[in-house]
N, C-alpha and C. Protein backbone atom coordinates (compact mmCIF):
# COMPACT_ATOMS: atom_id res chain seq x y z
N UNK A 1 8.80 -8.55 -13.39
CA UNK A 1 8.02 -7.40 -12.94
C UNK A 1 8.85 -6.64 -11.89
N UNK A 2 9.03 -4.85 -12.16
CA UNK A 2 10.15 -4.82 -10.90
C UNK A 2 9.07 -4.43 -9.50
N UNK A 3 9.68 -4.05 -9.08
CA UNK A 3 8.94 -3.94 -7.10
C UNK A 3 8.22 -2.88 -7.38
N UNK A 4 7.95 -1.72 -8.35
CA UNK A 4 6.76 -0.85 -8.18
C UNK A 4 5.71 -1.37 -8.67
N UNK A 5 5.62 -1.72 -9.68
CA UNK A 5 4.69 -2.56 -10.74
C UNK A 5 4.11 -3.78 -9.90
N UNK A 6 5.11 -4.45 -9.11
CA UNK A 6 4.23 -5.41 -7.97
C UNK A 6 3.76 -4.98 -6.66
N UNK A 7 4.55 -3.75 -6.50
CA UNK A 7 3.72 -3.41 -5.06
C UNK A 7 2.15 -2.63 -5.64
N UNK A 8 2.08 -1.77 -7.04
CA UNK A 8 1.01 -1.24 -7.51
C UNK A 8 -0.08 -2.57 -7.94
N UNK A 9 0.46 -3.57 -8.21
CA UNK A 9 -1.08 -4.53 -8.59
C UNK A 9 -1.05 -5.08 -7.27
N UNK A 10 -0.49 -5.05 -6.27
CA UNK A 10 -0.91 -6.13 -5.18
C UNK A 10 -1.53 -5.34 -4.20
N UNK A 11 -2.29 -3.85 -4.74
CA UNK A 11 -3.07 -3.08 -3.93
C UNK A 11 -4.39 -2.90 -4.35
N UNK A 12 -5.38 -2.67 -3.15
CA UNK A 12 -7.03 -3.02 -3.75
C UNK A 12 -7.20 -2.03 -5.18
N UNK A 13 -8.52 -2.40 -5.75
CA UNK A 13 -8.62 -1.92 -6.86
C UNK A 13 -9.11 -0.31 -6.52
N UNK A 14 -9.87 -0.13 -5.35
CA UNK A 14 -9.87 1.01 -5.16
C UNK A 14 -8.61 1.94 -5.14
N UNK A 15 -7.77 1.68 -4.38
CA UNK A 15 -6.01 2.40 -4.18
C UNK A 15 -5.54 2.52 -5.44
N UNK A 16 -5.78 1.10 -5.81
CA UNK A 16 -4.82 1.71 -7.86
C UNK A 16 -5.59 2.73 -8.58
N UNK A 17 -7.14 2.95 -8.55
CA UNK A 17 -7.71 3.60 -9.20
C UNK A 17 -7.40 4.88 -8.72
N UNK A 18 -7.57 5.38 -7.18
CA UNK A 18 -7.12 6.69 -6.48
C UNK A 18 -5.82 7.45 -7.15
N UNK A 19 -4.85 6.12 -7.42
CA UNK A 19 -3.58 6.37 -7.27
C UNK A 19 -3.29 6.76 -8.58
N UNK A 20 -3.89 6.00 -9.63
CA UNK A 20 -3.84 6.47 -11.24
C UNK A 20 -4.20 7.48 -11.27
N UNK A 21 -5.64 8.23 -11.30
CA UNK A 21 -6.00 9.38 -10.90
C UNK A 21 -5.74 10.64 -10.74
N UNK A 22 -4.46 10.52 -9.39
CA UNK A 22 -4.25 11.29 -8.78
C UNK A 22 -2.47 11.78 -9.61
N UNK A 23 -1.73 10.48 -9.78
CA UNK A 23 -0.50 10.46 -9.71
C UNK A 23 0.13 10.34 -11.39
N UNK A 24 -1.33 9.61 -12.16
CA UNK A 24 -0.31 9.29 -13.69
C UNK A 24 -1.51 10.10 -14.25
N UNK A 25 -2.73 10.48 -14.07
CA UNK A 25 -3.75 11.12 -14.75
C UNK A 25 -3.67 12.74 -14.54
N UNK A 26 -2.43 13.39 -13.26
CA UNK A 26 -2.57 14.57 -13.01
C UNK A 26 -4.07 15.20 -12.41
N UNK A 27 -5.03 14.24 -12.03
CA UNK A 27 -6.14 15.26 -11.74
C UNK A 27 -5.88 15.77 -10.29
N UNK A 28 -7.03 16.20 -10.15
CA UNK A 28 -7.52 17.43 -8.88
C UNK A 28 -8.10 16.54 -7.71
N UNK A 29 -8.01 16.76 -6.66
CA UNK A 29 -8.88 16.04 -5.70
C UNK A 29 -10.44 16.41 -5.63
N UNK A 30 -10.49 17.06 -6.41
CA UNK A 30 -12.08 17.67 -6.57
C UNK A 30 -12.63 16.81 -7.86
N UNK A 31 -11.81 16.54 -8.93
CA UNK A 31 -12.12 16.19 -9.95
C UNK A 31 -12.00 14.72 -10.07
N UNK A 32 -11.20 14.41 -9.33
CA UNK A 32 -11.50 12.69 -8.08
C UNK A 32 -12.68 12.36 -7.94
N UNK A 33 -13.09 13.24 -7.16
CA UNK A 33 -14.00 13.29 -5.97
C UNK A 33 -15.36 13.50 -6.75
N UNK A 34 -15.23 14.12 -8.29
CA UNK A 34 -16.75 13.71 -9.09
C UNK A 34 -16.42 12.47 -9.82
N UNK A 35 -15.37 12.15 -10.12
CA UNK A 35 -15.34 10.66 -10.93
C UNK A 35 -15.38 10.08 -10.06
N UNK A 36 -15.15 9.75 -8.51
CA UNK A 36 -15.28 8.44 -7.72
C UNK A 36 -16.66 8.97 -7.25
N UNK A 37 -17.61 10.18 -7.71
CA UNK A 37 -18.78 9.91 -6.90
C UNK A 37 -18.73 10.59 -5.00
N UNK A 38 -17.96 11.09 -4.22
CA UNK A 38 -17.69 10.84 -3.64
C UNK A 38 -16.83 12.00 -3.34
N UNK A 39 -16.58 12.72 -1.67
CA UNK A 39 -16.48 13.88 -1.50
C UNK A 39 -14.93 13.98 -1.43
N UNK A 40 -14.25 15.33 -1.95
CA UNK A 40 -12.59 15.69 -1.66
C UNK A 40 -12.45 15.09 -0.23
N UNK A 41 -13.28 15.28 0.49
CA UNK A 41 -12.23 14.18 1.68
C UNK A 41 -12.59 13.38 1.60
N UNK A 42 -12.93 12.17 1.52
CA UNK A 42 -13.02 11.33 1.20
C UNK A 42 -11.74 10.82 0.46
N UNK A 43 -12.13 11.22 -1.13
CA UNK A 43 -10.34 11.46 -2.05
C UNK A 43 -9.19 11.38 -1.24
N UNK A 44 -8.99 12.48 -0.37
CA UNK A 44 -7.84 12.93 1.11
C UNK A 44 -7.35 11.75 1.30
N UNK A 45 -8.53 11.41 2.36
CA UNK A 45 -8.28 9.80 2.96
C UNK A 45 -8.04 8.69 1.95
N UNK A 46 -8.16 8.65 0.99
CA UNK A 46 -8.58 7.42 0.45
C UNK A 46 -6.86 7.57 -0.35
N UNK A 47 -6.25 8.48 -0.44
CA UNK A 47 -5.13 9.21 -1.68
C UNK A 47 -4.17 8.72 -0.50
N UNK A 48 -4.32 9.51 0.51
CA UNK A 48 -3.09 9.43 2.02
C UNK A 48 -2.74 7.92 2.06
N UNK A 49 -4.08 7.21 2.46
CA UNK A 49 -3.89 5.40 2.68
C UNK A 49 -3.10 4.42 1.15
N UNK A 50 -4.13 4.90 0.48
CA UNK A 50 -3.13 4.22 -0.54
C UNK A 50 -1.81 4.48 -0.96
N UNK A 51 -1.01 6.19 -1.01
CA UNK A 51 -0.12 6.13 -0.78
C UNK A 51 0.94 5.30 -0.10
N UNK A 52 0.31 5.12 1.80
CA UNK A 52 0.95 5.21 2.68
C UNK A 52 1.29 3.72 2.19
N UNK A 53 0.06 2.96 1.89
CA UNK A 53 0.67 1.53 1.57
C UNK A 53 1.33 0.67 0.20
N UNK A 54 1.27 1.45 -0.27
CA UNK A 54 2.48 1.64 -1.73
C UNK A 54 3.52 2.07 -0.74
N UNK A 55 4.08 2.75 -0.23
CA UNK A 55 5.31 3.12 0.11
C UNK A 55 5.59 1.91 1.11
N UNK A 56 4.78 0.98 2.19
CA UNK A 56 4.94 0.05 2.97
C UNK A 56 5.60 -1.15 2.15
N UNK A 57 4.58 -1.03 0.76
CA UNK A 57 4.88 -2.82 0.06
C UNK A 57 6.80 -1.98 -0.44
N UNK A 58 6.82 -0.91 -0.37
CA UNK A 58 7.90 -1.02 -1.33
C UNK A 58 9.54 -0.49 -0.33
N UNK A 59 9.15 -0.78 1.51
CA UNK A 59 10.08 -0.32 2.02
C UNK A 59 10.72 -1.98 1.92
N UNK A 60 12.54 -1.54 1.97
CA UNK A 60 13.24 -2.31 2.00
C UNK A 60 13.55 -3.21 2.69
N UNK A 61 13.10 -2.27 4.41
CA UNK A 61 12.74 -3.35 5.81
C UNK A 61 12.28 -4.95 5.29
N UNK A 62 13.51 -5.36 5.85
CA UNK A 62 11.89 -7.14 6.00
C UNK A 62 11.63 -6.85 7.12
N UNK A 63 10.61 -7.98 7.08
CA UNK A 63 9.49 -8.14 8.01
C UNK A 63 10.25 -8.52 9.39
N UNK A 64 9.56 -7.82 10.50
CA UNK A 64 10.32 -8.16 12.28
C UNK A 64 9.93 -9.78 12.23
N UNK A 65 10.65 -10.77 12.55
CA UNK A 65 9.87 -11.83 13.12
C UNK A 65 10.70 -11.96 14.87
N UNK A 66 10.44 -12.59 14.96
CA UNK A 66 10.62 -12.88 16.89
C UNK A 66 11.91 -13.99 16.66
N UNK A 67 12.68 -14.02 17.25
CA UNK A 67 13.97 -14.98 17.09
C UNK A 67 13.51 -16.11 17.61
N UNK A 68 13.72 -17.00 17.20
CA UNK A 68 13.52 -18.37 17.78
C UNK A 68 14.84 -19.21 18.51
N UNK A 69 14.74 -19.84 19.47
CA UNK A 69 15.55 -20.34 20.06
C UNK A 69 15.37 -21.73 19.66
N UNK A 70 16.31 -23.12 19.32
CA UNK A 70 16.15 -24.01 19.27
C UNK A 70 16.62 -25.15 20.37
N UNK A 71 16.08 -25.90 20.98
CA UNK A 71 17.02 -27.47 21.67
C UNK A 71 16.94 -27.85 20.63
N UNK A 72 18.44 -28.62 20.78
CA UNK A 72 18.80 -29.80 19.81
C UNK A 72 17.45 -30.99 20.62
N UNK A 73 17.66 -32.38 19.55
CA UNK A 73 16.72 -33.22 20.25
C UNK A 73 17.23 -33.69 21.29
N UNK A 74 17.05 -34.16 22.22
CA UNK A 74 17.34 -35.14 23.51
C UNK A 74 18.12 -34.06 24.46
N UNK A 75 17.77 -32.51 24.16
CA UNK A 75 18.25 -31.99 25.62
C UNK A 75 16.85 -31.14 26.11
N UNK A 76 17.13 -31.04 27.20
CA UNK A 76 16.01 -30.50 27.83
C UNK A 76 15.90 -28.94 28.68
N UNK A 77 15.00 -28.38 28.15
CA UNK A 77 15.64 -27.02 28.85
C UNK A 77 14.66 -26.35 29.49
């Protein structure tokens, strides 16, 4: 599976549906916004976030972790 195809299923079902919608279906944010029931902003917000986190699962960054320092055993610091 390459990294779009896994960052697109490992997002809620709401976001994939927004995102199909919007991005492989060509619709309108108005025309969203009567198939999800639910007002153009609404759509806005809901289009912006799922974007934003499709583009997160698929930045190249790894993840910050905090450096760890180790003692060997039997020293004391």
């Amino acid at each position: 599976m390459d990294a779009l195809a896994k960052a697109f299923a490992d997002l809620s079902d709401g976001y994939r549906e927004v995102l199909s919608l919007a991005d492989w279906e060509g619709m309108s944010i108005a025309e969203i916004a009567v198939v999800l029931g639910c007002s153009a902003n609404a759509v806005r917000i809901r289009l912006h976030r799922a974007r934003r986190r499709l583009a997160r699962a698929l930045s190249v960054d790894p993840p910050r972790r905090a450096a760890r320092t180790q003692v060997p055993e039997g020293d004391s610091a």
